[in-house]
PDB file of N, CA and C in Angstrom:
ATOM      1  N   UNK A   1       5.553 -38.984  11.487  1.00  0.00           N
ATOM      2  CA  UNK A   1       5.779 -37.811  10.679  1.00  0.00           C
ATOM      3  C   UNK A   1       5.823 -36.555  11.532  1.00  0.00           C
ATOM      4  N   UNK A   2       5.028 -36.435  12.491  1.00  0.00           N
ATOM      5  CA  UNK A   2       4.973 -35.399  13.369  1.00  0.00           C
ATOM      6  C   UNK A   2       6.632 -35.272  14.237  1.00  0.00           C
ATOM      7  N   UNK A   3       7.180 -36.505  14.737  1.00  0.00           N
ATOM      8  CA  UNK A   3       8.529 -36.047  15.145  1.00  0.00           C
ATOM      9  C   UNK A   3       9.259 -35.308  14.155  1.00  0.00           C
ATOM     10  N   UNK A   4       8.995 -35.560  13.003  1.00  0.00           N
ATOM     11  CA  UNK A   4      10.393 -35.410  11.611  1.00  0.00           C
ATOM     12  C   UNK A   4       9.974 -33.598  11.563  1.00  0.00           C
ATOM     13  N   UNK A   5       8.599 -33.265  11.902  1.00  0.00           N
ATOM     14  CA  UNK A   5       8.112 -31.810  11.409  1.00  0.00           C
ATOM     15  C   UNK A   5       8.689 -31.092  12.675  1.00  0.00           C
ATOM     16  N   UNK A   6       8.531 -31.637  14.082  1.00  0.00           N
ATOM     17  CA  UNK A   6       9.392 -30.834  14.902  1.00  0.00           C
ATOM     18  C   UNK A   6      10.644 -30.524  15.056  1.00  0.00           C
ATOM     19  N   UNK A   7      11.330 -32.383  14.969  1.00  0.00           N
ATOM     20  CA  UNK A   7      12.643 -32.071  14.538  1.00  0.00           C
ATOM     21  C   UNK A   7      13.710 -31.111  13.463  1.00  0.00           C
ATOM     22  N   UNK A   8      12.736 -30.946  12.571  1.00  0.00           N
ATOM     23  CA  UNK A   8      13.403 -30.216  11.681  1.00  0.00           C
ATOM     24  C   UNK A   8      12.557 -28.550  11.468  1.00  0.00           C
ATOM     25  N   UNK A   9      11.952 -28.259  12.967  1.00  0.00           N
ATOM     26  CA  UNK A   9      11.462 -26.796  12.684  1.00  0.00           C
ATOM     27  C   UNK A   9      10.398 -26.473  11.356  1.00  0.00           C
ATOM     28  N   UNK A  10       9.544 -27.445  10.890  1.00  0.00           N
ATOM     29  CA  UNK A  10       8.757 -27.026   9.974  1.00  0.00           C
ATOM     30  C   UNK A  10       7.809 -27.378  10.381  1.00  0.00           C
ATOM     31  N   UNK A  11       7.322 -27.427  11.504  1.00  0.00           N
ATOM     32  CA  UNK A  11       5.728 -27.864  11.399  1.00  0.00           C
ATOM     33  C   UNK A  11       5.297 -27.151  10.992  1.00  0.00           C
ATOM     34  N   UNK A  12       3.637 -27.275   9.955  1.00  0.00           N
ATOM     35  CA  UNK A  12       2.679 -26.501   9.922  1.00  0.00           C
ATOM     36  C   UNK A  12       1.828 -25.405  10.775  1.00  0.00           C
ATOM     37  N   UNK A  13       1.321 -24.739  10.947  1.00  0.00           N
ATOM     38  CA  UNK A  13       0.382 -24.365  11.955  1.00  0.00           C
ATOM     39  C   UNK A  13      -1.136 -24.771  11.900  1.00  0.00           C
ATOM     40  N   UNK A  14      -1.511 -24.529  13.210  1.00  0.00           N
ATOM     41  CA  UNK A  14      -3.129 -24.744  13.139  1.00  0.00           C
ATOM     42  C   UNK A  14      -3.936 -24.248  11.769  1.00  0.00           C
ATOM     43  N   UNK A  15      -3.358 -23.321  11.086  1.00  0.00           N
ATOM     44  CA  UNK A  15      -4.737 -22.750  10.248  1.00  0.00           C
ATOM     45  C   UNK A  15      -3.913 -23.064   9.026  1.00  0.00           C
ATOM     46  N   UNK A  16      -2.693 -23.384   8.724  1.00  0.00           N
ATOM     47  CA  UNK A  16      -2.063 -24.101   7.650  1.00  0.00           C
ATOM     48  C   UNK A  16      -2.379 -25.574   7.257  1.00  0.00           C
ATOM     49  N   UNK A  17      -2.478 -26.397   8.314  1.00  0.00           N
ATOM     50  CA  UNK A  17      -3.263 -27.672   8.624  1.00  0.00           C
ATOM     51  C   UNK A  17      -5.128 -27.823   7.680  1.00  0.00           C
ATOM     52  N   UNK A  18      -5.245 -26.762   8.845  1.00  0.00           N
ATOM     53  CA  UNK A  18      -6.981 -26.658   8.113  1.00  0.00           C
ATOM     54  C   UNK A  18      -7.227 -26.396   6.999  1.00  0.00           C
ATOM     55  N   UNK A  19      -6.484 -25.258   6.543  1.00  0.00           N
ATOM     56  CA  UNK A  19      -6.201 -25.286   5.162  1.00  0.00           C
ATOM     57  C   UNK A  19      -6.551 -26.001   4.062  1.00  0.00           C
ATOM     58  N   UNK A  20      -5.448 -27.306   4.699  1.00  0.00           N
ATOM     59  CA  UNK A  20      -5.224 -28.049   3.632  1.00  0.00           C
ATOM     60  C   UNK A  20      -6.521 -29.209   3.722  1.00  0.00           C
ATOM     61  N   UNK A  21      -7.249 -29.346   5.230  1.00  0.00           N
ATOM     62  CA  UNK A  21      -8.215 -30.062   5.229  1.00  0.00           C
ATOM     63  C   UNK A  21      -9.560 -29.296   4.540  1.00  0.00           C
ATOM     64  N   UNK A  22      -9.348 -28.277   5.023  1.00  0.00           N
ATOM     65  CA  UNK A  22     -10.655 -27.563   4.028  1.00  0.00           C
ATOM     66  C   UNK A  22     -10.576 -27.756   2.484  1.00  0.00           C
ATOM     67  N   UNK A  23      -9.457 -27.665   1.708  1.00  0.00           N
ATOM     68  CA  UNK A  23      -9.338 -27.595   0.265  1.00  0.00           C
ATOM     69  C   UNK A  23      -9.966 -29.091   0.212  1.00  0.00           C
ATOM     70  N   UNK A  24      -8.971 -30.050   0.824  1.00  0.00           N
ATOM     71  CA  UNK A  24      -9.406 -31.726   0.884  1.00  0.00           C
ATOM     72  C   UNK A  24     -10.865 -32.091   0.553  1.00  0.00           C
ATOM     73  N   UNK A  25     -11.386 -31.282   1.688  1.00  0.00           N
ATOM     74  CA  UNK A  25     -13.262 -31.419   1.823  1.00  0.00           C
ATOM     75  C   UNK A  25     -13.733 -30.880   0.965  1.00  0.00           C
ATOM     76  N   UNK A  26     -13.740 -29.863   0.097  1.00  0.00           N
ATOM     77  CA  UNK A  26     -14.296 -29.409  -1.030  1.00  0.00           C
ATOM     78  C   UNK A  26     -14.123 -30.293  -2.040  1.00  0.00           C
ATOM     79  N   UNK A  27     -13.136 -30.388  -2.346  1.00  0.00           N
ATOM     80  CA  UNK A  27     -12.203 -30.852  -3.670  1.00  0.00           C
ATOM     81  C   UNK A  27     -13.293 -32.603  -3.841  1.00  0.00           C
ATOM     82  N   UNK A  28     -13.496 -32.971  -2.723  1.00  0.00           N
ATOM     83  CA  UNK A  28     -14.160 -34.437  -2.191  1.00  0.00           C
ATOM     84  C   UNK A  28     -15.867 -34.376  -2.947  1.00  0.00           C
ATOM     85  N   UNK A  29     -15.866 -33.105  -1.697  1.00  0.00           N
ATOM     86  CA  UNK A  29     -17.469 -32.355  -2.258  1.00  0.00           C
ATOM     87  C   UNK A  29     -17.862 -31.991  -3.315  1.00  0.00           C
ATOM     88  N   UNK A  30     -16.989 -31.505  -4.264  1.00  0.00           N
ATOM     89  CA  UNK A  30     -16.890 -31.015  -5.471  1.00  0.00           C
ATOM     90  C   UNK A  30     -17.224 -32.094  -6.234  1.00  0.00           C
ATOM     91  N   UNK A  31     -16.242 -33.308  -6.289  1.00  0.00           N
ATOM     92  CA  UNK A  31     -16.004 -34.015  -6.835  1.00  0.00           C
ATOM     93  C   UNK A  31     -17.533 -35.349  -6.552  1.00  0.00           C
ATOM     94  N   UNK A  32     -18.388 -35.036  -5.676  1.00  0.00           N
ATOM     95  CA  UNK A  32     -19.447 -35.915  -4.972  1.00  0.00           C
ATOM     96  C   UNK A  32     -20.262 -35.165  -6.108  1.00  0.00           C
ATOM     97  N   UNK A  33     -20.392 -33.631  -5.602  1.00  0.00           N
ATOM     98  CA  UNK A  33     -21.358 -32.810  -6.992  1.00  0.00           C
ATOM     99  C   UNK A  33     -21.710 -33.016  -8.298  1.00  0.00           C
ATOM    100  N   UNK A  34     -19.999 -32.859  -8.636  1.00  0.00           N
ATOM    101  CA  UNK A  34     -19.810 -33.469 -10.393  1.00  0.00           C
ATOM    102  C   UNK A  34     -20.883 -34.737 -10.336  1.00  0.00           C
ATOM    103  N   UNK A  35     -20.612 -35.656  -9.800  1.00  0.00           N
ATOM    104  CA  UNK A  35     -21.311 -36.920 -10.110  1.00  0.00           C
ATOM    105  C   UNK A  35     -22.655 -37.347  -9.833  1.00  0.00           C
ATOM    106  N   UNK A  36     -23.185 -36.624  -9.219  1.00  0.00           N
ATOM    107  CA  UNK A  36     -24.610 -36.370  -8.608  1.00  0.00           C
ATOM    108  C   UNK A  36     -24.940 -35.383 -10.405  1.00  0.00           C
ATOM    109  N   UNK A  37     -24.697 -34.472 -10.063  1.00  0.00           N
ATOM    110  CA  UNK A  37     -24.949 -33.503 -11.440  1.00  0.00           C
ATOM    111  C   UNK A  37     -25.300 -34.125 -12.791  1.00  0.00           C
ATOM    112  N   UNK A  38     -23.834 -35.220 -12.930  1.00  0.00           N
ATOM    113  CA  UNK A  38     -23.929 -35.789 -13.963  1.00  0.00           C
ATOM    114  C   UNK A  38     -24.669 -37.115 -14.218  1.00  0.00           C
ATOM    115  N   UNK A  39     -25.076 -37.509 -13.257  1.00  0.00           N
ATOM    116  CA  UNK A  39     -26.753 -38.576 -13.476  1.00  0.00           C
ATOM    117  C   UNK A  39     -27.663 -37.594 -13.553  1.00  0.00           C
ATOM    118  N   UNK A  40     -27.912 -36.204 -12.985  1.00  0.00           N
ATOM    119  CA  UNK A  40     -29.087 -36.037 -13.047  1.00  0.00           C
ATOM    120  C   UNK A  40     -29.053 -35.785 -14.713  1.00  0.00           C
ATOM    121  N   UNK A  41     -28.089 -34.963 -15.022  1.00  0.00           N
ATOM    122  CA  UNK A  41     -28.274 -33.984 -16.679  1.00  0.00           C
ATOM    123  C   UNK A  41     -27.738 -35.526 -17.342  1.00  0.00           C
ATOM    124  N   UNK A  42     -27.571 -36.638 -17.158  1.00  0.00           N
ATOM    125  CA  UNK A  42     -27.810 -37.660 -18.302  1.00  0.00           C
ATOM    126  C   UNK A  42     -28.900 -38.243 -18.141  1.00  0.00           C
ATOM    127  N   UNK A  43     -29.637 -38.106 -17.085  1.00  0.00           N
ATOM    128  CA  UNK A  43     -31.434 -38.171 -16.943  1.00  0.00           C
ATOM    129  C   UNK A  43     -32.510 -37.220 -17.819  1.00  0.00           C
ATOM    130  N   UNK A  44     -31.265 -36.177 -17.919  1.00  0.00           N
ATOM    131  CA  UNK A  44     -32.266 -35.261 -18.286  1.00  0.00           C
ATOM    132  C   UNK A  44     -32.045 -35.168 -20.122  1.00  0.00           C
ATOM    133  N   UNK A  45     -31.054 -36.258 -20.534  1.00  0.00           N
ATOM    134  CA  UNK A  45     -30.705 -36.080 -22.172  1.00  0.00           C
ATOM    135  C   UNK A  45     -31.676 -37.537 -22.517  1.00  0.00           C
ATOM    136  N   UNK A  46     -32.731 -37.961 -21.945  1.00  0.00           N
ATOM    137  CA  UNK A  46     -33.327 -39.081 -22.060  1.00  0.00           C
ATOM    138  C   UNK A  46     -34.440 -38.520 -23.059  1.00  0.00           C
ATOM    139  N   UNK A  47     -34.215 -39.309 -24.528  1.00  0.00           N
ATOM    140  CA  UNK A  47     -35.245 -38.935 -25.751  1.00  0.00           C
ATOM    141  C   UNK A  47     -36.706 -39.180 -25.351  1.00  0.00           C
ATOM    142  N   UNK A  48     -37.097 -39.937 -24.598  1.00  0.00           N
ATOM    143  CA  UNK A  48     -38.890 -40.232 -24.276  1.00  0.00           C
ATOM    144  C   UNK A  48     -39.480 -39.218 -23.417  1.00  0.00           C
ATOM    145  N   UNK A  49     -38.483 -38.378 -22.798  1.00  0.00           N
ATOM    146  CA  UNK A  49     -39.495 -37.565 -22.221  1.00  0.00           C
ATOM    147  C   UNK A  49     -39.149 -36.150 -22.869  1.00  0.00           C
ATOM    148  N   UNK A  50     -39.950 -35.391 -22.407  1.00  0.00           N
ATOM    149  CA  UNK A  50     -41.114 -34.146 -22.909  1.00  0.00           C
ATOM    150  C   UNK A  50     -39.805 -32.828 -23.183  1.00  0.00           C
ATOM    151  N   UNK A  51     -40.208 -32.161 -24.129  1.00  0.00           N
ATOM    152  CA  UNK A  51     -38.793 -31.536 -23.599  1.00  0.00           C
ATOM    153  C   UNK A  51     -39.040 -30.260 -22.419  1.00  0.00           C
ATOM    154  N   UNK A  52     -39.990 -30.199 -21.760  1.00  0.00           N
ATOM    155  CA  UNK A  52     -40.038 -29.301 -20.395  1.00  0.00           C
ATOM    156  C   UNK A  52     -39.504 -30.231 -19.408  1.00  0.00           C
ATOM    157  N   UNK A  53     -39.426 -31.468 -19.245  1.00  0.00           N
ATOM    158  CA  UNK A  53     -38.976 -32.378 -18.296  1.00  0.00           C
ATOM    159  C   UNK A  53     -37.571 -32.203 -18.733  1.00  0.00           C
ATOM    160  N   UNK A  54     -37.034 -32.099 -19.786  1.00  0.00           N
ATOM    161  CA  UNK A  54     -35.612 -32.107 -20.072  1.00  0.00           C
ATOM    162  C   UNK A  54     -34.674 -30.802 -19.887  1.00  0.00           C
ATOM    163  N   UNK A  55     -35.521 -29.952 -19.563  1.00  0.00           N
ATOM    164  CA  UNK A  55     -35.293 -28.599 -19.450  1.00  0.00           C
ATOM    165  C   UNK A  55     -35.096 -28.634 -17.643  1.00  0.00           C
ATOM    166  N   UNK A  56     -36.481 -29.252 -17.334  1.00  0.00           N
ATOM    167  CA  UNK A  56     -36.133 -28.882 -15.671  1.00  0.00           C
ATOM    168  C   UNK A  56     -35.580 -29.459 -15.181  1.00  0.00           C
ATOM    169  N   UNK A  57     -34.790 -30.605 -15.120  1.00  0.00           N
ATOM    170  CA  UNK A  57     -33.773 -31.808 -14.933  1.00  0.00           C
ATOM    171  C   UNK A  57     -32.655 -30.981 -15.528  1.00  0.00           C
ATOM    172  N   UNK A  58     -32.219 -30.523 -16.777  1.00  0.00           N
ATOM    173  CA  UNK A  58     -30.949 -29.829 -16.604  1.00  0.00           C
ATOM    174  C   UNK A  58     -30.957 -28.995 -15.658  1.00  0.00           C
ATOM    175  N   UNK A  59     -31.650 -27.769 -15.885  1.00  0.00           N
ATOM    176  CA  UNK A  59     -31.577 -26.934 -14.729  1.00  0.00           C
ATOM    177  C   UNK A  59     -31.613 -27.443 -13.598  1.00  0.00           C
ATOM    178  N   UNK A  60     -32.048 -28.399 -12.769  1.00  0.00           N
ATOM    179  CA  UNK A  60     -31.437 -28.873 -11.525  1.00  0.00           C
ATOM    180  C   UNK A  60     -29.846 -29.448 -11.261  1.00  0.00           C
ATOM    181  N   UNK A  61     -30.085 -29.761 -12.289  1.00  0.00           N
ATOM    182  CA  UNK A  61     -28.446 -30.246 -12.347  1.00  0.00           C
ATOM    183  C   UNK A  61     -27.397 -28.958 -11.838  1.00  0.00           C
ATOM    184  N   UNK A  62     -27.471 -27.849 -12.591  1.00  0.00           N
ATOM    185  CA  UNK A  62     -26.916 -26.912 -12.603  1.00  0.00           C
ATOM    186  C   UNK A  62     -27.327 -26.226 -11.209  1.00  0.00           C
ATOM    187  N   UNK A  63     -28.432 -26.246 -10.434  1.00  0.00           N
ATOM    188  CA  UNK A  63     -29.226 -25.789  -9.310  1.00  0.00           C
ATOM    189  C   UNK A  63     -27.837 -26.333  -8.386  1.00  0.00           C
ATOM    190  N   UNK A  64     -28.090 -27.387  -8.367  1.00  0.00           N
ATOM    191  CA  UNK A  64     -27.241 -28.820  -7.403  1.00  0.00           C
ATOM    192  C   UNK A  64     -25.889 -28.149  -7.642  1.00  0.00           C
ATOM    193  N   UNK A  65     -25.117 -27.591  -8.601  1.00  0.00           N
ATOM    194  CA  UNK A  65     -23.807 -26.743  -8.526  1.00  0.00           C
ATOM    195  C   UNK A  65     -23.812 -25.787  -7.823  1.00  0.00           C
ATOM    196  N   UNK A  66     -24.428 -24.958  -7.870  1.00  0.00           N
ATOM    197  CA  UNK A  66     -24.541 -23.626  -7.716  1.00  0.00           C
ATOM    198  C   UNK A  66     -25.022 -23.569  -6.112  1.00  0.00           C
ATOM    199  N   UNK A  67     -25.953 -24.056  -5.676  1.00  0.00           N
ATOM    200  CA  UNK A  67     -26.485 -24.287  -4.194  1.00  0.00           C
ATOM    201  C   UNK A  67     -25.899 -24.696  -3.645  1.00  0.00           C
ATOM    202  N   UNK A  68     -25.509 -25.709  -3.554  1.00  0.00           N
ATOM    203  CA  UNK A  68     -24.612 -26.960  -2.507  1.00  0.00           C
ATOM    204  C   UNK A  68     -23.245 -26.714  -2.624  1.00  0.00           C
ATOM    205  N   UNK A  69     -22.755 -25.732  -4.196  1.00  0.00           N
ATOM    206  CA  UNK A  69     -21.041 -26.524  -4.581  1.00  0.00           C
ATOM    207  C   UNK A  69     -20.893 -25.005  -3.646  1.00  0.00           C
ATOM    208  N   UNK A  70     -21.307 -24.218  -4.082  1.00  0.00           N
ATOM    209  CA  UNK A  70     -20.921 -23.043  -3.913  1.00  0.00           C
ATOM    210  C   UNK A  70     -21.231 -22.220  -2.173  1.00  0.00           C
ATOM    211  N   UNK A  71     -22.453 -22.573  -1.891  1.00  0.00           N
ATOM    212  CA  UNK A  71     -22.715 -22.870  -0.847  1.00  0.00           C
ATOM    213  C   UNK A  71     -22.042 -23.361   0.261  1.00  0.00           C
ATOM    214  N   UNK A  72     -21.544 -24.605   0.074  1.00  0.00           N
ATOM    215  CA  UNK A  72     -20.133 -25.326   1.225  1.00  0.00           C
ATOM    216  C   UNK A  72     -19.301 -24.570   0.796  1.00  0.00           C
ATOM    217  N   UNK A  73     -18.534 -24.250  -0.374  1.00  0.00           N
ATOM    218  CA  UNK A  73     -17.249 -23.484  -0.357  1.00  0.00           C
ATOM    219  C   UNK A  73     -17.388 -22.173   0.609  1.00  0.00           C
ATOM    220  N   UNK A  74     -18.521 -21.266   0.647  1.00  0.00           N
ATOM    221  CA  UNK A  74     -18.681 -20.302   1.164  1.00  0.00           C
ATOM    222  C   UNK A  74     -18.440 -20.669   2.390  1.00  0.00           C
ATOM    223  N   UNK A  75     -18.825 -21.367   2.910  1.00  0.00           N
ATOM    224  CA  UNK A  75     -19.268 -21.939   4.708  1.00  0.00           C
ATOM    225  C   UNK A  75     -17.636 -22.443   4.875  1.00  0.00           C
ATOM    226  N   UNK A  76     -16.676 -22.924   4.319  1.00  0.00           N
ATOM    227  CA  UNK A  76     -16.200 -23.148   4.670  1.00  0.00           C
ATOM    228  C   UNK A  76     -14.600 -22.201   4.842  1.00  0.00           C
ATOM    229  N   UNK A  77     -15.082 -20.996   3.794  1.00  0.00           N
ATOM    230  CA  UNK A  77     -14.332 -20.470   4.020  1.00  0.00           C
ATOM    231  C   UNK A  77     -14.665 -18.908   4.911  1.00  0.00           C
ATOM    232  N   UNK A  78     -15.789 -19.405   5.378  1.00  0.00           N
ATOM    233  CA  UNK A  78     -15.775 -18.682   7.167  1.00  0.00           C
ATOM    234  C   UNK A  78     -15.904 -19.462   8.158  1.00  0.00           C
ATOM    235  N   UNK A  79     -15.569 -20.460   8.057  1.00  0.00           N
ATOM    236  CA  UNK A  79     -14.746 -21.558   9.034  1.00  0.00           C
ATOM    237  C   UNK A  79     -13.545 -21.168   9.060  1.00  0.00           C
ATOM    238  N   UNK A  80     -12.470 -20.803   8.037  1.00  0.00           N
ATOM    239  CA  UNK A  80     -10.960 -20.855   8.138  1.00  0.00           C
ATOM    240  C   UNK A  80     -11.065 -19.199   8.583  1.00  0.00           C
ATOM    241  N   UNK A  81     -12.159 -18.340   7.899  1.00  0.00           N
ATOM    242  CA  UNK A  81     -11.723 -17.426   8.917  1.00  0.00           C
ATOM    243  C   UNK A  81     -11.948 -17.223  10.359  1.00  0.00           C
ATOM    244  N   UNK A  82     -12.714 -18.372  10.734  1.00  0.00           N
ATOM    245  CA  UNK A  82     -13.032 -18.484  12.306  1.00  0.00           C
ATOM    246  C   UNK A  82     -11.961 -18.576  12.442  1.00  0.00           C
ATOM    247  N   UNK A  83     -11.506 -20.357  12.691  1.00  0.00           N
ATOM    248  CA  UNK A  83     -10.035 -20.333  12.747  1.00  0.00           C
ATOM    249  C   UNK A  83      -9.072 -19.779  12.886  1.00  0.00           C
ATOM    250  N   UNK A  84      -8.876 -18.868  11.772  1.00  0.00           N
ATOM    251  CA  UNK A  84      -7.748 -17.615  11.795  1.00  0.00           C
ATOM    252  C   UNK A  84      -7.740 -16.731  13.102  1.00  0.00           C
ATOM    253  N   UNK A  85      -9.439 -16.458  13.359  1.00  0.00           N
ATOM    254  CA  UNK A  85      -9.348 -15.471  14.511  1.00  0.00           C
ATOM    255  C   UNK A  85      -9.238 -16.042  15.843  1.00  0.00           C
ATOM    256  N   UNK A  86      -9.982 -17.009  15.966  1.00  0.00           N
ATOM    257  CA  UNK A  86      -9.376 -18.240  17.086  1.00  0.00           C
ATOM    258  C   UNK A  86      -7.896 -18.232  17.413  1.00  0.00           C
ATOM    259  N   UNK A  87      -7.200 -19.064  16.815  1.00  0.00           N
ATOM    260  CA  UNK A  87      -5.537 -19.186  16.550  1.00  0.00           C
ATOM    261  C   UNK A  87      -5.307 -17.649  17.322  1.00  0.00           C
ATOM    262  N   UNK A  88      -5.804 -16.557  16.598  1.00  0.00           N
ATOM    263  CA  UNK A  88      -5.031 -15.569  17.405  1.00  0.00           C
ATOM    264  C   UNK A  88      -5.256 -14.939  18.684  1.00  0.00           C
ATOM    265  N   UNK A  89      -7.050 -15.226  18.806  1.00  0.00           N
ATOM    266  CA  UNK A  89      -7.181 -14.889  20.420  1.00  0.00           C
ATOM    267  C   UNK A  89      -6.406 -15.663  21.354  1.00  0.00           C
ATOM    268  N   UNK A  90      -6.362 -17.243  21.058  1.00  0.00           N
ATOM    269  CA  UNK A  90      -5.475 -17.999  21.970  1.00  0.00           C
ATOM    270  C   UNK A  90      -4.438 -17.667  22.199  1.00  0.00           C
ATOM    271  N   UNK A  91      -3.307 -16.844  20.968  1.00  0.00           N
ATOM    272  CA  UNK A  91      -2.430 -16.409  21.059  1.00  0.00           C
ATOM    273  C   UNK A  91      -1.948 -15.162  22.340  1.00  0.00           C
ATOM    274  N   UNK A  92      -3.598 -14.391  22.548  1.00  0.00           N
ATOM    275  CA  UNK A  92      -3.571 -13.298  23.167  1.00  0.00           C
ATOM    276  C   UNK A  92      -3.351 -11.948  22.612  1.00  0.00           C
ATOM    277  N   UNK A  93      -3.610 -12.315  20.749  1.00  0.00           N
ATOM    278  CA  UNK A  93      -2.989 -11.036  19.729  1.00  0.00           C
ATOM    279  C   UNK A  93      -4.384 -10.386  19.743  1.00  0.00           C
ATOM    280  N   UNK A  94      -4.406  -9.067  19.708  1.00  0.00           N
ATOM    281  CA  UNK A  94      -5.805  -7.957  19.281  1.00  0.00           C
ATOM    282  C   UNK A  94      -6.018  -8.095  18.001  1.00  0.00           C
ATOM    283  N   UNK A  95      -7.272  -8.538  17.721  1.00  0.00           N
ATOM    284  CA  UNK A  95      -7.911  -8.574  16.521  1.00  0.00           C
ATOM    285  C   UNK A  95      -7.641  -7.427  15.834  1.00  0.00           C
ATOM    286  N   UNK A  96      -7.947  -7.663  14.380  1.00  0.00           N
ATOM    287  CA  UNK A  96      -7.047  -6.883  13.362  1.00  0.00           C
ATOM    288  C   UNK A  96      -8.570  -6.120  13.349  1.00  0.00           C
ATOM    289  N   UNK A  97      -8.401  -4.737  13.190  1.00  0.00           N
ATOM    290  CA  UNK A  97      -9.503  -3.731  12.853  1.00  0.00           C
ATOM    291  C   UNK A  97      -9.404  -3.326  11.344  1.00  0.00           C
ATOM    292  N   UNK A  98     -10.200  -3.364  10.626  1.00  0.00           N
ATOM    293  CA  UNK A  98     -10.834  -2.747   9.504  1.00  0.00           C
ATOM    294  C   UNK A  98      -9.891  -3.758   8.011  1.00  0.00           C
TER     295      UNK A  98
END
């Protein structure tokens, strides 16, 4: 596939590439979350226990979104802006001011 992208002048670039691996890794992560989430909050719709146990088991559930989902998205999108600035020092371009 890589000959067909040179041959025909479309390769991607380095931070177009990552891009698409960063969305990949979330979308993965995301999708690991959902399902982690959703054993805990169907743990936590269990009639025998107390309803403060059912309370703090949802709220973790929702914890586990919010910490981890949101958390990697952040991290990863100052990775792509590493990247971005990388790509251009190699280039030898002056970082963009303000």
């Amino acid at each position: 596939m890589a000959k067909n992208e040179k041959a025909t002048g479309k390769a991607a670039g380095p931070v177009a590439s990552r891009l698409s691996q960063l969305l990949w890794a979330n979308l993965i992560f995301w999708a690991f979350l959902g399902i982690v989430s959703a054993v805990v909050y169907s743990n936590a719709s269990s009639p025998s226990d107390d309803e403060y146990i059912r309370s703090v088991l949802s709220d973790t559930a929702w914890f586990i979104i919010k910490l981890f989902g949101l958390g990697f998205t952040l991290v990863t999108l100052f990775d792509l802006g590493y990247d971005t600035f990388a790509a251009r020092a190699e280039k030898g371009e002056a970082p963009r001011q303000g």
